[in-house]
Protein backbone atom coordinates (compact mmCIF):
# COMPACT_ATOMS: atom_id res chain seq x y z
CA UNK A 1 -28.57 -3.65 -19.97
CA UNK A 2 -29.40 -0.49 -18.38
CA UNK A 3 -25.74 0.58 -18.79
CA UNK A 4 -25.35 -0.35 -22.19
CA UNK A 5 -27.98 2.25 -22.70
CA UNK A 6 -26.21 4.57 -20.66
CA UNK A 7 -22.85 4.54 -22.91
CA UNK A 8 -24.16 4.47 -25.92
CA UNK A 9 -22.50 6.78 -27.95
CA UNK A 10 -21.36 7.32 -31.58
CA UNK A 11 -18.66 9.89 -30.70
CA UNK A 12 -15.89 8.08 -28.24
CA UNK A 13 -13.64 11.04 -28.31
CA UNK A 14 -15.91 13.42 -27.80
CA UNK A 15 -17.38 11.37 -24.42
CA UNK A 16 -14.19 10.36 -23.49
CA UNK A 17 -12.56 14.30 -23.52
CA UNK A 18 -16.41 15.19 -21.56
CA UNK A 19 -15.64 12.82 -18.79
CA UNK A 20 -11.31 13.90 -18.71
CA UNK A 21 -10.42 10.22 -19.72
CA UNK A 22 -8.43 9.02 -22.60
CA UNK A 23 -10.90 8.00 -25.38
CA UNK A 24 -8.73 3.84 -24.81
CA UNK A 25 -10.20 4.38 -21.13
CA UNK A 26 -13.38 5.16 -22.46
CA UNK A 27 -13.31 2.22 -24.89
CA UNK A 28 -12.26 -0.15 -22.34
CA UNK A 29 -15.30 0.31 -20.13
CA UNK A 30 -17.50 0.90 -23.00
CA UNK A 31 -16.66 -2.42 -24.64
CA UNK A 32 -16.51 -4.02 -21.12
CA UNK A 33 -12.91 -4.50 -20.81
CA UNK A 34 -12.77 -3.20 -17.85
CA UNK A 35 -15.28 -2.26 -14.87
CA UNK A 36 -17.13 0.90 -15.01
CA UNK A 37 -16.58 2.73 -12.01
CA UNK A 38 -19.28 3.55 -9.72
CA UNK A 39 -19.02 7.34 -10.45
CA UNK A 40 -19.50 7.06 -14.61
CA UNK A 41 -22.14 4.86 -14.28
CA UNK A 42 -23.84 7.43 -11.55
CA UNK A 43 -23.13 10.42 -13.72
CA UNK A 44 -24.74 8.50 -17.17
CA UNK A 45 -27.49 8.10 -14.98
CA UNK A 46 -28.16 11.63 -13.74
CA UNK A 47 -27.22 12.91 -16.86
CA UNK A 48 -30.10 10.43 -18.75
CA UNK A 49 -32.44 11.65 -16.05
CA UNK A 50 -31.46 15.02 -16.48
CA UNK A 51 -32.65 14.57 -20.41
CA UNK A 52 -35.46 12.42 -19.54
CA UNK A 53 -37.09 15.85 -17.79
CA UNK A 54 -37.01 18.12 -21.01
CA UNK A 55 -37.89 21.59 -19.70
CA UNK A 56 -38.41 20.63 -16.26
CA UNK A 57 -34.84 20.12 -16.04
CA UNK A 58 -33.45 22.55 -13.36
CA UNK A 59 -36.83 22.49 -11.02
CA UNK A 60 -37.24 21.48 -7.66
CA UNK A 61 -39.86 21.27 -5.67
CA UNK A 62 -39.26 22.74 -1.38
CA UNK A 63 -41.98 21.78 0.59
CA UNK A 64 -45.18 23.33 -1.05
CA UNK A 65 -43.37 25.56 -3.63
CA UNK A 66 -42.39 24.70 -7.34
CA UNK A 67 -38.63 26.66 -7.79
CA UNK A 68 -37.37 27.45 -11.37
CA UNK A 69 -33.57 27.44 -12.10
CA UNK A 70 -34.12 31.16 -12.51
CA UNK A 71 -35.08 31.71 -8.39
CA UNK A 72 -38.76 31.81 -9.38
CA UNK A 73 -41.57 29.92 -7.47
CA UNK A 74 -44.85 28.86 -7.46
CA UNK A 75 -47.09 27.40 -4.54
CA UNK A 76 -49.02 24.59 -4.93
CA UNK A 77 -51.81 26.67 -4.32
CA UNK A 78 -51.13 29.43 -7.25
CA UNK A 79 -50.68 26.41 -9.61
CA UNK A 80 -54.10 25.32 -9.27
CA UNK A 81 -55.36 29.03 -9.83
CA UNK A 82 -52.88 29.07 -13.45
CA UNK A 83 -56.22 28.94 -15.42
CA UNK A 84 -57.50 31.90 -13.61
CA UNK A 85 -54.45 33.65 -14.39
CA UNK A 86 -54.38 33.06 -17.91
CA UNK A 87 -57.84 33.69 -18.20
CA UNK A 88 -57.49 37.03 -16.54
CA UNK A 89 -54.77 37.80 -18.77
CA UNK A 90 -56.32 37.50 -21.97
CA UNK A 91 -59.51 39.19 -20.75
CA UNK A 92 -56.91 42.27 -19.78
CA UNK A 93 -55.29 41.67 -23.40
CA UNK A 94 -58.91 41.84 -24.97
CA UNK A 95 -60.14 44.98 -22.97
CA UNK A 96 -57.10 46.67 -23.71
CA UNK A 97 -57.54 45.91 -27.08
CA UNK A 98 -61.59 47.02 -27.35
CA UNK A 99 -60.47 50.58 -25.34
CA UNK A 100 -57.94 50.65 -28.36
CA UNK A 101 -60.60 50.33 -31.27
CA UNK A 102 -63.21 52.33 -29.27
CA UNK A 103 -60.82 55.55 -29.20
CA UNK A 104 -59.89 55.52 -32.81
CA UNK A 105 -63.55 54.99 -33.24
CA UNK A 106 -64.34 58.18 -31.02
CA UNK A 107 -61.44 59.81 -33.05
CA UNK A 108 -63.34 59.21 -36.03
CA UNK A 109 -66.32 60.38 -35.42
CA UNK A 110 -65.42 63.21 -33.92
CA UNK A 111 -63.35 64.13 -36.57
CA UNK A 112 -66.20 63.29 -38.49
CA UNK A 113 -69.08 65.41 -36.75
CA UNK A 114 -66.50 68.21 -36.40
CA UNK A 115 -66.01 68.42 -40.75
CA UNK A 116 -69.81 67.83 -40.77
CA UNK A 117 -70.49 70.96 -38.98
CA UNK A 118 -68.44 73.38 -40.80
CA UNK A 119 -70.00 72.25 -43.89
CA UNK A 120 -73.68 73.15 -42.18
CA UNK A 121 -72.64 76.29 -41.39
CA UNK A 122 -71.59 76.74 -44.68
CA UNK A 123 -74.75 75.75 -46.31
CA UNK A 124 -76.42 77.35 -44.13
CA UNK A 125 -74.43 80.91 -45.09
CA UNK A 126 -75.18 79.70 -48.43
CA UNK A 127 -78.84 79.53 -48.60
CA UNK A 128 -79.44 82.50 -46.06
């Protein structure tokens, strides 16, 4: 059963040209004409595995590291402090983001105290 899972497929000739047999090759096994050899049914298999993981695909793990397809690891250790991280991050995200708002509010009012003090001095020329 697990094999006829394995080769299902609604494109023959695209599987068949995949795997560098003639699609009648292809047929043969699929339809159980002939045996499937031990390879195809290995490389179904990995390849169905290879699906199963979704974005895991390409990970490993090496002793007490996590690697990424990209060279990139992670120790068991780091993983459990991911929360921290993230939690770090957003606090830097939301700091960076109050030091933002608190110098266009010290723009402001300076800008603000600087027009208010011209216009004392001129009343105050005014009403000398």
């Amino acid at each position: 059963m697990e094999l006829g899972v394995l080769m299902f497929t609604n494109d023959d000739a695209a599987t068949a040209k995949r795997l560098g047999v003639t699609v009648t090759e292809w047929q043969k096994w699929k339809y159980g004409d002939k045996p499937v050899p031990r390879w195809l049914w290995l490389l179904l298999r990995l390849e169905k595995e290879a699906e199963r993981r979704g974005p895991w695909r390409g990970f490993r793990a090496d002793g007490d590291r996590i690697i990424s397809p990209w060279g990139d690891s992670m120790r068991f250790d780091e993983w459990m402090q991911l929360q921290e991280y993230r939690r770090a991050s957003r606090l830097a995200t939301e700091q960076a983001e109050l030091i933002e708002r608190l110098m266009a509010e010290r723009d402001f009012y300076k800008e603000n105290c600087t027009r208010q003090a011209r216009f004392g001095l001129m009343l105050n020329r005014l009403f000398r």
